[in-house]
PDB file of N, CA and C in Angstrom:
ATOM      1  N   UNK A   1     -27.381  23.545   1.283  1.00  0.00           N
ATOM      2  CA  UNK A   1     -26.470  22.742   0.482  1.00  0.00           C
ATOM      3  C   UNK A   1     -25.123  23.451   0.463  1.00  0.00           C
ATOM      4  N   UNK A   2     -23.677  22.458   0.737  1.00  0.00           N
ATOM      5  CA  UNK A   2     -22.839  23.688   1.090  1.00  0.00           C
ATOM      6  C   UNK A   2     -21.981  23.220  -0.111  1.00  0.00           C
ATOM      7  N   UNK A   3     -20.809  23.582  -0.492  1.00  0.00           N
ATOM      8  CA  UNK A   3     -20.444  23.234  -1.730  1.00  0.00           C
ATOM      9  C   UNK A   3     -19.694  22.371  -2.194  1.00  0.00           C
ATOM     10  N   UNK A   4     -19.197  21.141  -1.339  1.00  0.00           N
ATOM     11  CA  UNK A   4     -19.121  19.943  -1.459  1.00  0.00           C
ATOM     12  C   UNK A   4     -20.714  19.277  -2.103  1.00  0.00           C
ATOM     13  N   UNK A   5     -21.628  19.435  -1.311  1.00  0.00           N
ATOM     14  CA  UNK A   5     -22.647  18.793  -2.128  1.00  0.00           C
ATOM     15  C   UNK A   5     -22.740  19.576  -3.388  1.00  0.00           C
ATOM     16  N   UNK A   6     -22.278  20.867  -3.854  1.00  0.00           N
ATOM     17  CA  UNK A   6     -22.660  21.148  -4.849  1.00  0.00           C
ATOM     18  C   UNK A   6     -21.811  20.614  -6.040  1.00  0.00           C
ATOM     19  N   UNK A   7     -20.338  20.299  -5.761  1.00  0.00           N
ATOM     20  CA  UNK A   7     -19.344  19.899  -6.700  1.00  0.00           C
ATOM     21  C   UNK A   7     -19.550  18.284  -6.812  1.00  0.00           C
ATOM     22  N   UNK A   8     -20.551  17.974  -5.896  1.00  0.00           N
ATOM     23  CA  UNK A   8     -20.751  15.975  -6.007  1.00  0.00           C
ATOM     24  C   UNK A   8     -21.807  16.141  -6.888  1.00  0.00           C
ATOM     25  N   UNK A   9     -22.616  17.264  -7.394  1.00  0.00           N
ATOM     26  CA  UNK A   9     -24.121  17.158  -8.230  1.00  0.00           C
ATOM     27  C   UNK A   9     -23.550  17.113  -9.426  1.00  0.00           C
ATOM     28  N   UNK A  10     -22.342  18.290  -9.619  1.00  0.00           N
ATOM     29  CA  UNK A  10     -21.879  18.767 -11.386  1.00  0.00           C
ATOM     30  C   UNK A  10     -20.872  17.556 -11.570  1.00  0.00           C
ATOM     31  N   UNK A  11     -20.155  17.020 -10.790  1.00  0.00           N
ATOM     32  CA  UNK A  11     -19.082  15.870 -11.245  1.00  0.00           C
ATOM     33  C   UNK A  11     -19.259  14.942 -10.519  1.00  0.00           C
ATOM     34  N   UNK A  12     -20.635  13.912 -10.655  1.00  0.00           N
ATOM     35  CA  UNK A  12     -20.667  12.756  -9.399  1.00  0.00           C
ATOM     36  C   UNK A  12     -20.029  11.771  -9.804  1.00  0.00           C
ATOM     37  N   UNK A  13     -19.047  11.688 -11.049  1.00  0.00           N
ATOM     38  CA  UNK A  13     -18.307  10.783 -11.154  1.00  0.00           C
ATOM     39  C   UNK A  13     -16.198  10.952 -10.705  1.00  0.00           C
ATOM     40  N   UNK A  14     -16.305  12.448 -10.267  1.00  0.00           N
ATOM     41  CA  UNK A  14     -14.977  12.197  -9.434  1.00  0.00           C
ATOM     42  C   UNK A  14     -14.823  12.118  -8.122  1.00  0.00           C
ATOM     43  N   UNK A  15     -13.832  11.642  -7.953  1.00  0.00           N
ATOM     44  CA  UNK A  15     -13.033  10.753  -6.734  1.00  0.00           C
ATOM     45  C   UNK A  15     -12.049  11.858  -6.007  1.00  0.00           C
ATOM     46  N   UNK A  16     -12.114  12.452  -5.192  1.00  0.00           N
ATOM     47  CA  UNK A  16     -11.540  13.558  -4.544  1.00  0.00           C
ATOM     48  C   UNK A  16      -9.863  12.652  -4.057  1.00  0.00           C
ATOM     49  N   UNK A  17      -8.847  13.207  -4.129  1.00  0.00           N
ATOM     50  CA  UNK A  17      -7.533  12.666  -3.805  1.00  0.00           C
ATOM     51  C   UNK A  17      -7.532  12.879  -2.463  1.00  0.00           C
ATOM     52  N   UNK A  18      -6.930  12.160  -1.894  1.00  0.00           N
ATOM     53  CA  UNK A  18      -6.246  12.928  -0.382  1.00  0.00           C
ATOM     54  C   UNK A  18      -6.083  13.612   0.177  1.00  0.00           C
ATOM     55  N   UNK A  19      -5.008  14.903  -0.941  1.00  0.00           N
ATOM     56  CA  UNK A  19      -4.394  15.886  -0.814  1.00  0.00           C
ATOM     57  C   UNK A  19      -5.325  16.849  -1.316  1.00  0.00           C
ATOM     58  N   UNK A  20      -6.181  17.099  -2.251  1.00  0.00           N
ATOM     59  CA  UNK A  20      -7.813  17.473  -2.078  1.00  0.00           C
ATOM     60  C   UNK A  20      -8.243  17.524  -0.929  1.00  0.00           C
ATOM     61  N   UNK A  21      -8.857  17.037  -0.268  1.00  0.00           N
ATOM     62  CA  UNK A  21      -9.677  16.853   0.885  1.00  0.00           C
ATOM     63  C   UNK A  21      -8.869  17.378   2.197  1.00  0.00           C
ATOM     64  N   UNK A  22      -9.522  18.915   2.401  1.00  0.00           N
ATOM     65  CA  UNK A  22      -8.844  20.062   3.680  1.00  0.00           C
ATOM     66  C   UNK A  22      -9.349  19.328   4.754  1.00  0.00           C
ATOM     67  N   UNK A  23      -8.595  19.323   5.611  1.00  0.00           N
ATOM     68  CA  UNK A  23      -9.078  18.724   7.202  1.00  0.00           C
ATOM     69  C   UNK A  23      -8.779  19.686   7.852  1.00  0.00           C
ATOM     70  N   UNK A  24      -9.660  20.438   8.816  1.00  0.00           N
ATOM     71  CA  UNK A  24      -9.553  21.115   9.375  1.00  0.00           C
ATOM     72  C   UNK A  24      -9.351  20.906  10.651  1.00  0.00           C
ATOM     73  N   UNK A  25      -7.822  21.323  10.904  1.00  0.00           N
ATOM     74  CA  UNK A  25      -6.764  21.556  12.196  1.00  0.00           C
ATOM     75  C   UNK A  25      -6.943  21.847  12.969  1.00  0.00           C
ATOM     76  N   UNK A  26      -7.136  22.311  14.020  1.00  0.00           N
ATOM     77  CA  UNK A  26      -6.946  23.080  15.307  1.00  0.00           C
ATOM     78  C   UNK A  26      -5.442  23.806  15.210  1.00  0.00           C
ATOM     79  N   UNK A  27      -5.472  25.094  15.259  1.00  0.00           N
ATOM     80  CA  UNK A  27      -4.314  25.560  15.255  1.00  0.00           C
ATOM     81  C   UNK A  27      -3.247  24.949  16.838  1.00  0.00           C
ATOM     82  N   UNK A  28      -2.070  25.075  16.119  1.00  0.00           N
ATOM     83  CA  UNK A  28      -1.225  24.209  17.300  1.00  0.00           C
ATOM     84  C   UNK A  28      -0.231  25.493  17.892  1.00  0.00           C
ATOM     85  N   UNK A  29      -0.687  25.690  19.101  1.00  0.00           N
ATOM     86  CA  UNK A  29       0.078  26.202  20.634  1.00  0.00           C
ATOM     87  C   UNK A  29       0.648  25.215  21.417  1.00  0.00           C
ATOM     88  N   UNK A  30       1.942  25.863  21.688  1.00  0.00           N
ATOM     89  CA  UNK A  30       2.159  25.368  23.762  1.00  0.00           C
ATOM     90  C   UNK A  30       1.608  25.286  24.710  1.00  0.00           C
ATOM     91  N   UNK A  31       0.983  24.225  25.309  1.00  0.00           N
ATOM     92  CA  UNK A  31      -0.005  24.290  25.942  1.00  0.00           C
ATOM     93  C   UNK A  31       0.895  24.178  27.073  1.00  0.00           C
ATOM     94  N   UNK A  32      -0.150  24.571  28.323  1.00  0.00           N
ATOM     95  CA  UNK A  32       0.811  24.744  29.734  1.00  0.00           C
ATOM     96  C   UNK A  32       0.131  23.857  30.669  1.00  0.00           C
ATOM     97  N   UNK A  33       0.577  24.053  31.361  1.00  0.00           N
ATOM     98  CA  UNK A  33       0.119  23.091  32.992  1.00  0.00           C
ATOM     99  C   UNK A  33      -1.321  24.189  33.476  1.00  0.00           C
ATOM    100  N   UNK A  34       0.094  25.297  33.906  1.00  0.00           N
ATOM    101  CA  UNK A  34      -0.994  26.660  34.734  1.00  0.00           C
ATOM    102  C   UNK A  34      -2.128  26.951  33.866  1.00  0.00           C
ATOM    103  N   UNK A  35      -3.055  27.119  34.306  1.00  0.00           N
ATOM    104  CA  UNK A  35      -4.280  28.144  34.046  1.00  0.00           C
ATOM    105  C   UNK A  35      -3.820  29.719  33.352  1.00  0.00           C
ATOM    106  N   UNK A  36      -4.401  29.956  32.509  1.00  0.00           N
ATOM    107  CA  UNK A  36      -4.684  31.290  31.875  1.00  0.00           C
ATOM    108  C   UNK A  36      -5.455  32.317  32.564  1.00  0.00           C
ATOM    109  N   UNK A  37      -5.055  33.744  33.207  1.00  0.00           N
ATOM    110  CA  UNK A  37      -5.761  34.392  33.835  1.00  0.00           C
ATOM    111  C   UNK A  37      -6.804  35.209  32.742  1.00  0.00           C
ATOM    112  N   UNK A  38      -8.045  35.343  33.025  1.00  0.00           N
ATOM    113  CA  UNK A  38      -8.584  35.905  31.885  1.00  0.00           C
ATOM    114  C   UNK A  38      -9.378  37.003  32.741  1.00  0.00           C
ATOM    115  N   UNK A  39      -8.822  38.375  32.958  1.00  0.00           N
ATOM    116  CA  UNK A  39      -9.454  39.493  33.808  1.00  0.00           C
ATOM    117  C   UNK A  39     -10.171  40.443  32.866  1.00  0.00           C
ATOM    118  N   UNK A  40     -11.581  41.511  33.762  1.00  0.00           N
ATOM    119  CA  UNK A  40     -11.566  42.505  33.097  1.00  0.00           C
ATOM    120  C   UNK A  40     -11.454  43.997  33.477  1.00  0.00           C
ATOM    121  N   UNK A  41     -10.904  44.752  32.683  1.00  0.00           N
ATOM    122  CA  UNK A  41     -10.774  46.381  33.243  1.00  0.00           C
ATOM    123  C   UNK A  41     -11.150  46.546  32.649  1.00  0.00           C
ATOM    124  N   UNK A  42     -11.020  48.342  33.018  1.00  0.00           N
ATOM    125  CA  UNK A  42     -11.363  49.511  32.211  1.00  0.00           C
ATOM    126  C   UNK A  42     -10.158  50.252  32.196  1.00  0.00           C
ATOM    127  N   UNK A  43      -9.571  50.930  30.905  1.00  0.00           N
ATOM    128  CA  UNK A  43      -8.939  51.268  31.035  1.00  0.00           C
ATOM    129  C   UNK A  43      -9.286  52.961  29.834  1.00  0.00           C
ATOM    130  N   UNK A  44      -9.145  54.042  30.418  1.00  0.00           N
ATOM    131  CA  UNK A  44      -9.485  55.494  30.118  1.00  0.00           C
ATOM    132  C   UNK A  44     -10.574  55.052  29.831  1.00  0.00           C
ATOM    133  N   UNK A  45     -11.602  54.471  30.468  1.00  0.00           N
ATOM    134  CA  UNK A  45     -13.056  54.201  30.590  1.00  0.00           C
ATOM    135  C   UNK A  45     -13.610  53.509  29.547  1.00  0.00           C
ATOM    136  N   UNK A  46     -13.058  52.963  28.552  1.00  0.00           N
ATOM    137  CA  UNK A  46     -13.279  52.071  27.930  1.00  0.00           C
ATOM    138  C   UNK A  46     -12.997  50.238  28.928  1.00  0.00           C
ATOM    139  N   UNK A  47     -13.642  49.565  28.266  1.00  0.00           N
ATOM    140  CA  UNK A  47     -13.703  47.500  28.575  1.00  0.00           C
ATOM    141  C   UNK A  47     -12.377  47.312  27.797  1.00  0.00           C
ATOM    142  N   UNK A  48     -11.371  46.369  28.205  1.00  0.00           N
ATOM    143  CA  UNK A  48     -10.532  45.784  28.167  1.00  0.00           C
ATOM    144  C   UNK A  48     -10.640  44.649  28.403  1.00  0.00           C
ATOM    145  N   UNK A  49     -10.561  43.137  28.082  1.00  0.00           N
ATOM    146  CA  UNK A  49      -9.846  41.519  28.902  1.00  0.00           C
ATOM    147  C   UNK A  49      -8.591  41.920  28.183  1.00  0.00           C
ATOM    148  N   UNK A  50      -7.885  41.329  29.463  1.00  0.00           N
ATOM    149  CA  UNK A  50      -6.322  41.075  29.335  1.00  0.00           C
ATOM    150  C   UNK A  50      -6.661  39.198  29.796  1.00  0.00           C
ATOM    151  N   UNK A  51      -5.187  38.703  28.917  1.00  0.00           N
ATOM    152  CA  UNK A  51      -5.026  37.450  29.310  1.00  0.00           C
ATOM    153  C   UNK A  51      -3.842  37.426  29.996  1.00  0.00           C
ATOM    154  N   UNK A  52      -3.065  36.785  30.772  1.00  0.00           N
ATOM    155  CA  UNK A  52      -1.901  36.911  31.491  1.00  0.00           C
ATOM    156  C   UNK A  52      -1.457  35.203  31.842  1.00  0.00           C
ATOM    157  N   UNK A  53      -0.851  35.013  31.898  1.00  0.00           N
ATOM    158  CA  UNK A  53      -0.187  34.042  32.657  1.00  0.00           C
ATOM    159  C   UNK A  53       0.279  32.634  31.147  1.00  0.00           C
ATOM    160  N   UNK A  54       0.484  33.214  30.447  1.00  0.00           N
ATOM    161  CA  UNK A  54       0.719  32.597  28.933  1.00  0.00           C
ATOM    162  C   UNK A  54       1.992  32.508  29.010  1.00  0.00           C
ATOM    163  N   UNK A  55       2.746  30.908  29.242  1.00  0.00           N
ATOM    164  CA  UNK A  55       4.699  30.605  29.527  1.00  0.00           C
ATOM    165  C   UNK A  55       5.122  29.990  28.032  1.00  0.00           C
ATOM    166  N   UNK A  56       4.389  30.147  26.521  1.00  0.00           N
ATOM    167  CA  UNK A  56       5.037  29.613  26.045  1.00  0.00           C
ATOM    168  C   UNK A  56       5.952  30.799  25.139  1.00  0.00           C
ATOM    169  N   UNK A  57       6.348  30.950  23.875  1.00  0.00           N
ATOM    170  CA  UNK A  57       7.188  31.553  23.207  1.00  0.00           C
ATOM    171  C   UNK A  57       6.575  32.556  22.590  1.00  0.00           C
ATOM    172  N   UNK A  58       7.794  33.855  22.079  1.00  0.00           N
ATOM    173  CA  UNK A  58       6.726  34.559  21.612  1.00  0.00           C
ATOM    174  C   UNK A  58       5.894  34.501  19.985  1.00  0.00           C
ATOM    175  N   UNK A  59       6.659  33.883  19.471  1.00  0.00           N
ATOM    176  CA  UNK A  59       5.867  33.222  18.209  1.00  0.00           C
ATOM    177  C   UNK A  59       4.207  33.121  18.651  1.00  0.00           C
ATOM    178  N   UNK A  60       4.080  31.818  19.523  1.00  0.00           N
ATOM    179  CA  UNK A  60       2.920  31.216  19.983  1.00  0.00           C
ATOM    180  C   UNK A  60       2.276  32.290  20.715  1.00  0.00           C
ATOM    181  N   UNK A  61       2.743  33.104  21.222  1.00  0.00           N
ATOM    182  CA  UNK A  61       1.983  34.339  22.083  1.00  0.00           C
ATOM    183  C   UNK A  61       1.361  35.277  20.668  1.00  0.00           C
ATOM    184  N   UNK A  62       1.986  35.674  19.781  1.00  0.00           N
ATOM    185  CA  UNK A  62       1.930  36.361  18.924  1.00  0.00           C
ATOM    186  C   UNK A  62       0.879  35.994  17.686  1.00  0.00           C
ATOM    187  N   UNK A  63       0.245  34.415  17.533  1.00  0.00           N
ATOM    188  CA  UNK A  63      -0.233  33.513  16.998  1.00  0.00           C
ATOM    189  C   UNK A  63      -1.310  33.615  17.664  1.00  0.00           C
ATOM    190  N   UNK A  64      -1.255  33.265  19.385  1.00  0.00           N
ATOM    191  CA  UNK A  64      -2.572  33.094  19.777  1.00  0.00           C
ATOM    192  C   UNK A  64      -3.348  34.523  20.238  1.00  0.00           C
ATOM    193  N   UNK A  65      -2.401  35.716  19.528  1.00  0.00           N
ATOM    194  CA  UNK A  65      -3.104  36.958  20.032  1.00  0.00           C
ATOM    195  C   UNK A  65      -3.612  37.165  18.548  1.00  0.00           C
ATOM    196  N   UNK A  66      -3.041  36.747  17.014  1.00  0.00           N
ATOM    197  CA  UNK A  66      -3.948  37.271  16.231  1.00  0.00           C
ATOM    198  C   UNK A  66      -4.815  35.972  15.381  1.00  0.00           C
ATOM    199  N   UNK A  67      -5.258  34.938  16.366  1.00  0.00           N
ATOM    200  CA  UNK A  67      -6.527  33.967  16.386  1.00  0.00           C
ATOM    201  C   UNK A  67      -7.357  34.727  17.218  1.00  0.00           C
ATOM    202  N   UNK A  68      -7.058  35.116  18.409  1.00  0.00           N
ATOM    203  CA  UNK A  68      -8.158  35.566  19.277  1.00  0.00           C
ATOM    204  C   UNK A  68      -8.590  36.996  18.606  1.00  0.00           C
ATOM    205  N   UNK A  69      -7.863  37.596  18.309  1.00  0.00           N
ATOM    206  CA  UNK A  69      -8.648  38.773  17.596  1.00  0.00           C
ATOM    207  C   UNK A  69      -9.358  38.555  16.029  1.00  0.00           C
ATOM    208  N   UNK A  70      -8.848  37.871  15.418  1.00  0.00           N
ATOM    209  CA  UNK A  70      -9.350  37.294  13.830  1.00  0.00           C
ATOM    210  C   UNK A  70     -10.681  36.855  14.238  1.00  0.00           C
ATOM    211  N   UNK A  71     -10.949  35.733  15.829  1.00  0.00           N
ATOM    212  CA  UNK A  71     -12.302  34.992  15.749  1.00  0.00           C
ATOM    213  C   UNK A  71     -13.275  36.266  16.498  1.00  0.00           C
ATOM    214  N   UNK A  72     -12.447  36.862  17.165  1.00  0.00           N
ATOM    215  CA  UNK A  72     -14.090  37.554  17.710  1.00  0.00           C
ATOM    216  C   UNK A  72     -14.195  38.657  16.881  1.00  0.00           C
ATOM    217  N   UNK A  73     -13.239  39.473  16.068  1.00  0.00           N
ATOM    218  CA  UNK A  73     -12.999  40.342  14.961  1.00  0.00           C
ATOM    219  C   UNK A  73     -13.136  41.715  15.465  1.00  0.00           C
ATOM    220  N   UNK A  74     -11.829  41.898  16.507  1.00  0.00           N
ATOM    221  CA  UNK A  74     -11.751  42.963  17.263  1.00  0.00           C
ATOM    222  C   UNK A  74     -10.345  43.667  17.416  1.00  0.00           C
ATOM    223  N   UNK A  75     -10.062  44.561  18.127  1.00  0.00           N
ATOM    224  CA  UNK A  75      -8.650  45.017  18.297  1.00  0.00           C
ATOM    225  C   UNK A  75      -7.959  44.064  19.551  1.00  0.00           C
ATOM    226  N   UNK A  76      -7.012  44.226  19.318  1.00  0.00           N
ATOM    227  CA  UNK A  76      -6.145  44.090  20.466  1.00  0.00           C
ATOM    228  C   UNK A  76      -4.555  44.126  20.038  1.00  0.00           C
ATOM    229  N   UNK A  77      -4.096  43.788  21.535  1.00  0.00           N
ATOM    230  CA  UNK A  77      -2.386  43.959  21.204  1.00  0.00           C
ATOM    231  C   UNK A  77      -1.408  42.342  22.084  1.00  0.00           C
ATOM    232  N   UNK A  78      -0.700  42.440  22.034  1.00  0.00           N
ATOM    233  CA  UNK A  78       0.240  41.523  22.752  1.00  0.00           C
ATOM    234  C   UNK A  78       1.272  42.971  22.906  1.00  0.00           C
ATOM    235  N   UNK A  79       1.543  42.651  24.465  1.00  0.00           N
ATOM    236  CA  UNK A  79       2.665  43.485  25.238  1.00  0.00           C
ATOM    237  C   UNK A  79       2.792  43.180  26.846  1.00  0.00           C
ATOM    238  N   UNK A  80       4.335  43.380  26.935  1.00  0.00           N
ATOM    239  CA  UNK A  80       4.777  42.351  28.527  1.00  0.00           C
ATOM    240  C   UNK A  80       4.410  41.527  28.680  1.00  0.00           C
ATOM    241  N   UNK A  81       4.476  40.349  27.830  1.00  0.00           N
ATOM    242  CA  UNK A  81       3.669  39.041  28.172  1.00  0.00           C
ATOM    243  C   UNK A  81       2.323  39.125  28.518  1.00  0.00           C
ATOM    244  N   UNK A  82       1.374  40.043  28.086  1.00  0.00           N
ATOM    245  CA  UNK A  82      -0.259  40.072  28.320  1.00  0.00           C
ATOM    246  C   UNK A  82      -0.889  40.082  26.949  1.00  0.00           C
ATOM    247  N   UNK A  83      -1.810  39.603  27.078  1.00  0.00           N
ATOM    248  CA  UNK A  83      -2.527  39.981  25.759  1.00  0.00           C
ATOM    249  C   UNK A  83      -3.828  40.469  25.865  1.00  0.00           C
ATOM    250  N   UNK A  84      -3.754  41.844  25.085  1.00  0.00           N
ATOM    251  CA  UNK A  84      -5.482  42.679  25.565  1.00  0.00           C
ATOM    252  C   UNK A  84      -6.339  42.761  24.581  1.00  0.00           C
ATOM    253  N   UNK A  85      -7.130  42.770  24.623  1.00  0.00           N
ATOM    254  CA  UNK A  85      -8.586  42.464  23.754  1.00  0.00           C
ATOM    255  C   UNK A  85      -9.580  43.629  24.024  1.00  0.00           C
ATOM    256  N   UNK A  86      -9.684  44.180  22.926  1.00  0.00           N
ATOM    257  CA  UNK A  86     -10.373  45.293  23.237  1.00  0.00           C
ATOM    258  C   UNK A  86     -12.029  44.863  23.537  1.00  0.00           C
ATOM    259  N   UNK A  87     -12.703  45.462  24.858  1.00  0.00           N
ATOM    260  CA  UNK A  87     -14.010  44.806  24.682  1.00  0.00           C
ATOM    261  C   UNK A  87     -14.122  44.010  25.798  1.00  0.00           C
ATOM    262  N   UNK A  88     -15.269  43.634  26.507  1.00  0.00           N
ATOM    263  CA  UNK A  88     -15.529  42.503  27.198  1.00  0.00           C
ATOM    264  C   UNK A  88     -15.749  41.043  26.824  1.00  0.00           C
ATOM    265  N   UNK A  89     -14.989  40.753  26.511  1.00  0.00           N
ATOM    266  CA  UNK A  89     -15.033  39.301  25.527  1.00  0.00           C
ATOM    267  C   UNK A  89     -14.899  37.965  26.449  1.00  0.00           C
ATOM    268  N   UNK A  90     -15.094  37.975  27.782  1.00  0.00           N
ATOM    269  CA  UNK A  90     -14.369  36.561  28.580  1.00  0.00           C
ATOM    270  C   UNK A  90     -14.844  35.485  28.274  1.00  0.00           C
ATOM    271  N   UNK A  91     -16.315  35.308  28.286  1.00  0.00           N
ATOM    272  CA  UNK A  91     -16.946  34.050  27.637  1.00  0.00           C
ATOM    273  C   UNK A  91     -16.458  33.837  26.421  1.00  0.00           C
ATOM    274  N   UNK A  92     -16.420  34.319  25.836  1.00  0.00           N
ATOM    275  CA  UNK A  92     -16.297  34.197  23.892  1.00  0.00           C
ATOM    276  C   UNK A  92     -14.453  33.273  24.243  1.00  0.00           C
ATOM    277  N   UNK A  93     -13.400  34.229  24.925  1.00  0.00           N
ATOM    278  CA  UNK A  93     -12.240  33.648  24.882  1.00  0.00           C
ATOM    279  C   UNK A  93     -12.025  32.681  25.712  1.00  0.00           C
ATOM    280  N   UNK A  94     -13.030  32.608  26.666  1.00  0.00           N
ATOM    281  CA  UNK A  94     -12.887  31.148  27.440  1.00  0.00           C
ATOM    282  C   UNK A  94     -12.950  30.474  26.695  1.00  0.00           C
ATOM    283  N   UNK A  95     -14.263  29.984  26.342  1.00  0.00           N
ATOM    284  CA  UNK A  95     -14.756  28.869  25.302  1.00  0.00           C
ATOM    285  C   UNK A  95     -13.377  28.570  23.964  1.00  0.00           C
ATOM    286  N   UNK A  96     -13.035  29.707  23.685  1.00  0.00           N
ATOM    287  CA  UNK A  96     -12.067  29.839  22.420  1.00  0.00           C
ATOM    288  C   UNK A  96     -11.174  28.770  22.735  1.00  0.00           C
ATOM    289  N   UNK A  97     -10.257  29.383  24.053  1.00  0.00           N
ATOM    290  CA  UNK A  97      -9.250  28.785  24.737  1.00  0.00           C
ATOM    291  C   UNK A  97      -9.422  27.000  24.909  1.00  0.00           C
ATOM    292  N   UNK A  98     -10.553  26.807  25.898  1.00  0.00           N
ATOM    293  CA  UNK A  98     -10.852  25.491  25.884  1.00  0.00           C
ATOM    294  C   UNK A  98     -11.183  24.267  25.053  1.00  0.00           C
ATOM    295  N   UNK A  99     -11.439  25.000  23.834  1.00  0.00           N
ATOM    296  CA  UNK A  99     -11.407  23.864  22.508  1.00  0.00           C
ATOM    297  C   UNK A  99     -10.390  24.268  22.070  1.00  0.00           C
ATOM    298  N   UNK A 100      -9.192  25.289  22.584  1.00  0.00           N
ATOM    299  CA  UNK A 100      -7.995  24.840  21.792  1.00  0.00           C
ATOM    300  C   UNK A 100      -7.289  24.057  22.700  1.00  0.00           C
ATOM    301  N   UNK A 101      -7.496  23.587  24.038  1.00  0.00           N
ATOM    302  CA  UNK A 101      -6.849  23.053  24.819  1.00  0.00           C
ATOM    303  C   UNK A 101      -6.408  23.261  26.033  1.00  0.00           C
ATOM    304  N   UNK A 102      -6.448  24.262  26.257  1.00  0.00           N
ATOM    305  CA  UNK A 102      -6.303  25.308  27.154  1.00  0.00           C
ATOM    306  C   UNK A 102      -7.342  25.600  28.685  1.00  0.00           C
ATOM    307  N   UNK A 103      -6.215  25.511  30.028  1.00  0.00           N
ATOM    308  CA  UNK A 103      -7.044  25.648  31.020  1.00  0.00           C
ATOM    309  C   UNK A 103      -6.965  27.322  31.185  1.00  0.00           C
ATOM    310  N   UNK A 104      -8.047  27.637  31.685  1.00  0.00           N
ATOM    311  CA  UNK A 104      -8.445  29.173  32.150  1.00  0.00           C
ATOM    312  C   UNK A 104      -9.259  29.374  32.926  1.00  0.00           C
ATOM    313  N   UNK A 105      -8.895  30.646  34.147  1.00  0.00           N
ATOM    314  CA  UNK A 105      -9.116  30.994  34.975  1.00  0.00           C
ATOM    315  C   UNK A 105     -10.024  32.300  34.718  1.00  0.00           C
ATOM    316  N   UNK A 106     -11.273  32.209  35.748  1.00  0.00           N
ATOM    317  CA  UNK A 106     -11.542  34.033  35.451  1.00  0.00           C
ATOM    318  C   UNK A 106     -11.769  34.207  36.197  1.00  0.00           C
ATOM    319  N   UNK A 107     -10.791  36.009  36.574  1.00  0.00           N
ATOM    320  CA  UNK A 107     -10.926  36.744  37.554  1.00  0.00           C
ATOM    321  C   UNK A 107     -11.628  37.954  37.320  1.00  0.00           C
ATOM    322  N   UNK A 108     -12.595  38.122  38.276  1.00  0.00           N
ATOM    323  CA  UNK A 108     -13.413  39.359  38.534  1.00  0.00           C
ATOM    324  C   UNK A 108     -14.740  39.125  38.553  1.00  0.00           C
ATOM    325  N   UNK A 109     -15.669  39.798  38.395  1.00  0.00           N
ATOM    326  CA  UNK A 109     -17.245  39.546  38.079  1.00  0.00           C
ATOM    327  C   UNK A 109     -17.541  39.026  37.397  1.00  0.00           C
TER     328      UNK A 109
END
């Protein structure tokens, strides 16, 4: 029972307004034509994905680097137009990417 059903048990006689009722968004990026490169290294022997090939602004670069770290709940950075993710994460940020809209590419194994 999640807590909408629980607030319809204690007050089943109110009427939720409009502006009440959260709809949940999809956060909004620049979406591009090109494909997103989504690679993985090692870097001083630690797992790295870097994303690369991201043409919109840096707001939106800066946005979609701390969604991707907030959802998988990891480090990373945005720098030179890349964004690195600490960790082997490619599936997790594919999938991420593609329900936000987003085409992506993966390079390597």
């Amino acid at each position: 029972m999640d807590l909408q059903d629980q607030l319809k048990n204690l007050f089943p006689d109110h009427v939720p307004d409009e502006n009440e009722v959260s709809k949940t968004d999809k956060p909004k990026y620049w979406l591009q034509d090109s494909p997103i490169i989504c690679k993985y290294e090692k870097r001083k022997g630690k797992p790295v994905t870097i994303l690369e090939g991201y043409t919109g602004s840096d707001a939106d670069f800066k946005k979609l680097t701390k969604d991707l770290k907030s959802y998988l709940s990891v480090g990373g950075s945005y720098k030179n137009d890349f964004i690195i993710i600490q960790g082997d994460y490619r599936d997790k940020i594919m999938t991420f990417l593609k329900e936000n809209g987003f085409s992506t590419k993966r390079v390597g194994g």
